[in-house]
N, C-alpha and C. Protein backbone atom coordinates (compact mmCIF):
# COMPACT_ATOMS: atom_id res chain seq x y z
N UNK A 1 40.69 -82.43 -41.49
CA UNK A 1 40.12 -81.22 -42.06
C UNK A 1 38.60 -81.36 -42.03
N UNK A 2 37.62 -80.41 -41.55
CA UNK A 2 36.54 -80.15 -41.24
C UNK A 2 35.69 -79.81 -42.65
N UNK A 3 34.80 -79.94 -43.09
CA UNK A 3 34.28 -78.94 -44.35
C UNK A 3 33.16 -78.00 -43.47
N UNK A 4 32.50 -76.90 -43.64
CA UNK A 4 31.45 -76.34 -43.13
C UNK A 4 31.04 -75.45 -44.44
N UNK A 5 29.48 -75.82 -44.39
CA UNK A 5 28.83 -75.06 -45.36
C UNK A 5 27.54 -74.17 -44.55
N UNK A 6 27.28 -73.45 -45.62
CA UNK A 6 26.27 -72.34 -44.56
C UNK A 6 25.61 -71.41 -46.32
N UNK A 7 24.84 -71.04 -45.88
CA UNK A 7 23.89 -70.26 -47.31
C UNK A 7 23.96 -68.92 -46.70
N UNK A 8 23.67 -67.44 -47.35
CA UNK A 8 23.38 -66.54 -47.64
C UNK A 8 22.55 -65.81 -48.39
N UNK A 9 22.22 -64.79 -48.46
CA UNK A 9 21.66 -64.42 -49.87
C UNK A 9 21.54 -63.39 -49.86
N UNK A 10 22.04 -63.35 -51.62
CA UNK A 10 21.94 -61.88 -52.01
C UNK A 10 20.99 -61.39 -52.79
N UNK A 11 20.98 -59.83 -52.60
CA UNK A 11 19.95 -58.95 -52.90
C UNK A 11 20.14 -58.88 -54.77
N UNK A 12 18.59 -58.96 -55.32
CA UNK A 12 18.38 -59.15 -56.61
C UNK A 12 19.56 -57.96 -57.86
N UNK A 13 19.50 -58.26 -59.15
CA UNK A 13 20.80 -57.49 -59.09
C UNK A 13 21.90 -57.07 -58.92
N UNK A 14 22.57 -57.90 -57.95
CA UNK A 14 23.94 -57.62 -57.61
C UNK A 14 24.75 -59.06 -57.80
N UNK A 15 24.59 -59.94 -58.46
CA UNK A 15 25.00 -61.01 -59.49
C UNK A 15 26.76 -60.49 -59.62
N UNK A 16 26.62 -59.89 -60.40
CA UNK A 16 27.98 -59.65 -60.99
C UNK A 16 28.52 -58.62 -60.40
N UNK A 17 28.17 -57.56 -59.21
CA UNK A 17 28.95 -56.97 -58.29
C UNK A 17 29.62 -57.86 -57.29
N UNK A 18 28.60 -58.78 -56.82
CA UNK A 18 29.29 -59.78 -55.95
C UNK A 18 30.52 -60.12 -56.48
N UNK A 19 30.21 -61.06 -57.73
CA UNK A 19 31.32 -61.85 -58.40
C UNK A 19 32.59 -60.52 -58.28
N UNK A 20 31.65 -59.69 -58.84
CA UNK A 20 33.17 -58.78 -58.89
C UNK A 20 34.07 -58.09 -57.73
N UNK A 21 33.67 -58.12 -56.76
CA UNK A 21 34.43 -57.60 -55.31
C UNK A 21 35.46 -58.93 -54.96
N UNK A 22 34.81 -60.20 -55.24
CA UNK A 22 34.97 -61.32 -54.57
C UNK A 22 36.58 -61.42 -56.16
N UNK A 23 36.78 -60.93 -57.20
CA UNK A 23 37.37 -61.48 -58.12
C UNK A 23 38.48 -60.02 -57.52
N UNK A 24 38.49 -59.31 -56.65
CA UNK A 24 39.32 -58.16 -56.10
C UNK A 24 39.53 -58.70 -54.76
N UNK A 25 39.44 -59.46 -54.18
CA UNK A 25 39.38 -59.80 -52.98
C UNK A 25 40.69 -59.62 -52.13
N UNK A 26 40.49 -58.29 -51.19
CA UNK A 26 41.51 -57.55 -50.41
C UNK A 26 42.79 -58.73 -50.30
N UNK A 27 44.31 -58.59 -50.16
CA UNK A 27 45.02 -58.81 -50.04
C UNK A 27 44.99 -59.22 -48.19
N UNK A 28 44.83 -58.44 -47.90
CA UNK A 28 44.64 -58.71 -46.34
C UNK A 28 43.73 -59.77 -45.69
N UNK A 29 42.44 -59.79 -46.25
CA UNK A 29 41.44 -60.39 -45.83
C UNK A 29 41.69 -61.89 -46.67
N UNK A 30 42.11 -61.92 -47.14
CA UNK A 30 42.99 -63.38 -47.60
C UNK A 30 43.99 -63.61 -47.10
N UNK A 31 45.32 -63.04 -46.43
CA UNK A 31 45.82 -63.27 -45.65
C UNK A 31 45.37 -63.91 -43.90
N UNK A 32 44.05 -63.00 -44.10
CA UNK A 32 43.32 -63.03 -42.17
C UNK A 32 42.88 -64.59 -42.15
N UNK A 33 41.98 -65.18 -43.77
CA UNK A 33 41.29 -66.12 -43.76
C UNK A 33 42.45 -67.45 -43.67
N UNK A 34 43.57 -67.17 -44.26
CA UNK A 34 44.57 -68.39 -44.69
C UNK A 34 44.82 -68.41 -42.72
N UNK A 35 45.37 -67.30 -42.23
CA UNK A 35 45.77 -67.25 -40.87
C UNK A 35 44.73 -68.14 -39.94
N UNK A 36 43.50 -67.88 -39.76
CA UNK A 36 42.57 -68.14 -39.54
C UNK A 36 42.37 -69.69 -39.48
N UNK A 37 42.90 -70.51 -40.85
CA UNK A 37 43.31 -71.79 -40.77
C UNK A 37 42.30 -72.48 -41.89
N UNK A 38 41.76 -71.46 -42.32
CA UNK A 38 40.68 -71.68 -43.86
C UNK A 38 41.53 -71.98 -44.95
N UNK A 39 41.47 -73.47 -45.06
CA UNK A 39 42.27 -73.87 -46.61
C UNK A 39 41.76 -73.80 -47.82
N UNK A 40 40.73 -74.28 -47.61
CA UNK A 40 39.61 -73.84 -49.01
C UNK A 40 38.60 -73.43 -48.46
N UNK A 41 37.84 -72.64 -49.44
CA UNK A 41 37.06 -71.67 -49.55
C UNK A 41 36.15 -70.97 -50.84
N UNK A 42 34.83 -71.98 -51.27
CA UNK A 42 34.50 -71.74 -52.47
C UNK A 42 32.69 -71.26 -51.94
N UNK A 43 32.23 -69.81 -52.64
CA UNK A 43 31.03 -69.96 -52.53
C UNK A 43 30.39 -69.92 -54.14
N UNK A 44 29.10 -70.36 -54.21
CA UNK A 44 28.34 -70.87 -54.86
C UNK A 44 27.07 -70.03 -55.03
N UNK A 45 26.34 -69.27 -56.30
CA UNK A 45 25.27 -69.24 -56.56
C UNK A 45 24.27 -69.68 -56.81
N UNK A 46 23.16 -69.92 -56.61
CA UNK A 46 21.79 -70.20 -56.94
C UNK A 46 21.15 -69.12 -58.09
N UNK A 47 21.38 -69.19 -59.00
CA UNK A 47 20.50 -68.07 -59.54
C UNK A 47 19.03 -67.81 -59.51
N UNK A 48 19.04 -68.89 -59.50
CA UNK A 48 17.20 -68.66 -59.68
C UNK A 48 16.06 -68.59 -58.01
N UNK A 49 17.08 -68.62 -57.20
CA UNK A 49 16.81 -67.74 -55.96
C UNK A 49 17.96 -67.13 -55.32
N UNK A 50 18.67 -66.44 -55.88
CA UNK A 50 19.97 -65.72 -55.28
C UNK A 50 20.51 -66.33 -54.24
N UNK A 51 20.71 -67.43 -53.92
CA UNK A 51 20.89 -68.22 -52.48
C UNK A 51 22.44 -68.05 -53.26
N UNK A 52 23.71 -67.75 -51.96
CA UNK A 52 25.03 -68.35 -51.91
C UNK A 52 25.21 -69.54 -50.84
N UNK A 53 25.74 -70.26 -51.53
CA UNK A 53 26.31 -71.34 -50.96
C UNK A 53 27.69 -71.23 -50.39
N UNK A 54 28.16 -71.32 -49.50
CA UNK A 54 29.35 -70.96 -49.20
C UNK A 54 30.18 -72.79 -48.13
N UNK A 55 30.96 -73.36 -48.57
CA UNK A 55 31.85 -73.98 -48.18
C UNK A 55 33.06 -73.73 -47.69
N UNK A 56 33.44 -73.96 -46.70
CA UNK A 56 35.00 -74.01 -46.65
C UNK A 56 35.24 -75.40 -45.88
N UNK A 57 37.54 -75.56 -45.89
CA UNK A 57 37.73 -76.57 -44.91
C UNK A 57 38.65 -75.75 -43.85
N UNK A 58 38.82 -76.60 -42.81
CA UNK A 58 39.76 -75.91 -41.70
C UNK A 58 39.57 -76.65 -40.52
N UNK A 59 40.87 -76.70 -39.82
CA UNK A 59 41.61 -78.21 -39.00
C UNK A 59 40.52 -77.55 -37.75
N UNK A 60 40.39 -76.25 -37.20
CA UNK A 60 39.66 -76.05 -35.90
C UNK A 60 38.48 -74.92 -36.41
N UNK A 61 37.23 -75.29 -36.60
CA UNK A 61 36.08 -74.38 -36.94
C UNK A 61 35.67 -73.66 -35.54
N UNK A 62 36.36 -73.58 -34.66
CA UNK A 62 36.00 -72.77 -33.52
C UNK A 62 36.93 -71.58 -33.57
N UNK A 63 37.87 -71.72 -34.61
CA UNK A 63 38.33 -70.56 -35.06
C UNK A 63 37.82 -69.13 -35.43
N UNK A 64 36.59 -69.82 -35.95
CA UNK A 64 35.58 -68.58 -37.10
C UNK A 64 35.29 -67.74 -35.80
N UNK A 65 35.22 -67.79 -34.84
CA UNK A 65 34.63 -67.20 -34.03
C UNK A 65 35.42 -65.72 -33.63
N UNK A 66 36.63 -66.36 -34.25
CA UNK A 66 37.96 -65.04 -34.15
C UNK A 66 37.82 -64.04 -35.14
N UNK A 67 37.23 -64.13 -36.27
CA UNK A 67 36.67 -63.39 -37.27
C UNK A 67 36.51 -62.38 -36.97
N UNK A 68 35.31 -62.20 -36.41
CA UNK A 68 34.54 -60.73 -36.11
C UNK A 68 35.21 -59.85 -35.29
N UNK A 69 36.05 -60.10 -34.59
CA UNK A 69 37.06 -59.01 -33.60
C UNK A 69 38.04 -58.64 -35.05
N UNK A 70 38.61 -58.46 -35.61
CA UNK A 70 39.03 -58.42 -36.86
C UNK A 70 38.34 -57.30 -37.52
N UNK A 71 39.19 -56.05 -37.39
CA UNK A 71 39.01 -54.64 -38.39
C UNK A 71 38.81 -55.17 -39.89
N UNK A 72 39.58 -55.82 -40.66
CA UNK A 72 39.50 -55.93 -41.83
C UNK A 72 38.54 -56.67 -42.27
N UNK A 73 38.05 -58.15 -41.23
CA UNK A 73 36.92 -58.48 -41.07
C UNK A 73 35.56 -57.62 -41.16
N UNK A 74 35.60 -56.88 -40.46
CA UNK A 74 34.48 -55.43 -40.20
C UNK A 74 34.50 -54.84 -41.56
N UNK A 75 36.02 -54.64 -41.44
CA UNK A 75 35.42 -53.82 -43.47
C UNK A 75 34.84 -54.25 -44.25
N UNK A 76 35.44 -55.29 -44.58
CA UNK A 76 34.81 -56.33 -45.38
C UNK A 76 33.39 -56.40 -45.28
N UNK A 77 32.84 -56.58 -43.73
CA UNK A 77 31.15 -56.66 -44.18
C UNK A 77 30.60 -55.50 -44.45
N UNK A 78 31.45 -54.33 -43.95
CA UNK A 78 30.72 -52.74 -44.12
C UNK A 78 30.52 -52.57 -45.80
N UNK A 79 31.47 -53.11 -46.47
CA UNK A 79 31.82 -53.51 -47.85
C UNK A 79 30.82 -54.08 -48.45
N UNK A 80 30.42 -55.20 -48.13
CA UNK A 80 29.17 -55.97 -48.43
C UNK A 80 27.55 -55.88 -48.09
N UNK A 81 27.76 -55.08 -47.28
CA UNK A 81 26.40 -55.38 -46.65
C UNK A 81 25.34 -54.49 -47.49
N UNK A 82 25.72 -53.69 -48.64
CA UNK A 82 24.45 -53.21 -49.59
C UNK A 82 24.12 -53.95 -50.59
N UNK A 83 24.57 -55.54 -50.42
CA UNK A 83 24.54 -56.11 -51.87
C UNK A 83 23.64 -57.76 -51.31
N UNK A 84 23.89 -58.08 -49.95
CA UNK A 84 23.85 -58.67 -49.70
C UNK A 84 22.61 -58.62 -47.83
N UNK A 85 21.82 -59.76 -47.63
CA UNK A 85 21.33 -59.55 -46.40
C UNK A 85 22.24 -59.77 -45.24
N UNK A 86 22.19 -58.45 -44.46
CA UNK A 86 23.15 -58.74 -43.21
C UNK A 86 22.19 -58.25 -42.14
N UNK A 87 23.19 -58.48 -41.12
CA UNK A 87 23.11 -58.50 -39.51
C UNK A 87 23.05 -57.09 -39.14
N UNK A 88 22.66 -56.94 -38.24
CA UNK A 88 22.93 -55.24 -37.64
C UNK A 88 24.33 -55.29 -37.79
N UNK A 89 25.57 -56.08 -37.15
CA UNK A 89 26.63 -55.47 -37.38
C UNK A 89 27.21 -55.87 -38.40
N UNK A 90 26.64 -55.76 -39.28
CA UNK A 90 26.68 -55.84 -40.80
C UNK A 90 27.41 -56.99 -41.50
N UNK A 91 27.90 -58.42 -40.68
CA UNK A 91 27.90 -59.48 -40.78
C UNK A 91 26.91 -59.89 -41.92
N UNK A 92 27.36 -60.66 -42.23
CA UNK A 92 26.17 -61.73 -43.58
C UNK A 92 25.08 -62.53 -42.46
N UNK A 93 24.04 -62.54 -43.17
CA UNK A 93 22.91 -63.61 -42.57
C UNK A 93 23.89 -64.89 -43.17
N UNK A 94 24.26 -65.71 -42.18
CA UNK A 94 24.62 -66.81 -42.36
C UNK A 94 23.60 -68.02 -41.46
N UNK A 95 23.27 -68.83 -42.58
CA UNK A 95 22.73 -70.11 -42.06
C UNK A 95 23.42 -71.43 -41.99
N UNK A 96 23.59 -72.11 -41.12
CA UNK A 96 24.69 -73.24 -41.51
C UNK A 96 23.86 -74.21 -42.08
N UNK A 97 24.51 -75.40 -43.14
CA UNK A 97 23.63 -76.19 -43.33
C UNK A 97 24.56 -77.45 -42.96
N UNK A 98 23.42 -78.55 -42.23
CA UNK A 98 23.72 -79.54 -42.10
C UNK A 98 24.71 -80.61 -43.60
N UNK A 99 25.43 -81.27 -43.03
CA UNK A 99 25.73 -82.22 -44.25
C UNK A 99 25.37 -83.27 -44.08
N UNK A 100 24.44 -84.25 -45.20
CA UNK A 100 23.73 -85.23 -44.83
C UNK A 100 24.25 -86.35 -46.23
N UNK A 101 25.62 -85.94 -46.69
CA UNK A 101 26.14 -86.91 -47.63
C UNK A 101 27.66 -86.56 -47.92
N UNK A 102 28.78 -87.54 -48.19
CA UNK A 102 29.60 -86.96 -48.71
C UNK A 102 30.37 -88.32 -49.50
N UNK A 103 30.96 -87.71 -50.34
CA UNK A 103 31.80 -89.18 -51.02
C UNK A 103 33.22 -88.20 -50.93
N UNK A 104 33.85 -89.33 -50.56
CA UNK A 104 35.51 -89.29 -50.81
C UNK A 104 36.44 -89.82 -51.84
């Protein structure tokens, strides 16, 4: 199992909209992510610079790449993208971050 982490960030104010879409989180698009081969899946706030932290694990990360062809995928960011900085196709600014420690 792989871990991959990557940051985001969201737009000031939307704290507890985030939390709250993410505490509704489509039936489908949890189905797409489990399919997908994403076993865990936790993101993380920064408050004091809105940075999300986002982790997951999963046996083939060349998977993610299957994502974005994915309608419900698409909703999902059309969904997000006033709360949060995105992409023209309304994808999240995702940055990956290196991992430079881990204990087991």
């Amino acid at each position: 199992m792989q871990r991959i982490a990557f940051k985001m960030q969201l737009h000031k104010g939307f704290e507890a909209e985030y939390a709250k879409r993410h505490e509704k989180l489509w039936p489908e698009l949890e189905t797409l992510l489990k399919e997908t081969g994403i076993a865990e899946y936790s993101i993380f706030l920064d408050e004091s610079t809105l940075s999300l932290f986002g982790m997951l694990k999963m046996e083939d990360p060349l998977r993610l790449d299957e994502l974005p062809a994915h309608p419900v995928m698409q909703k999902w960011w059309a969904y997000m993208k006033d709360i949060m900085e995105s992409n023209p196709d309304h994808s999240p600014v995702s940055v990956p971050l290196k991992e430079v420690f881990y204990l087991a």
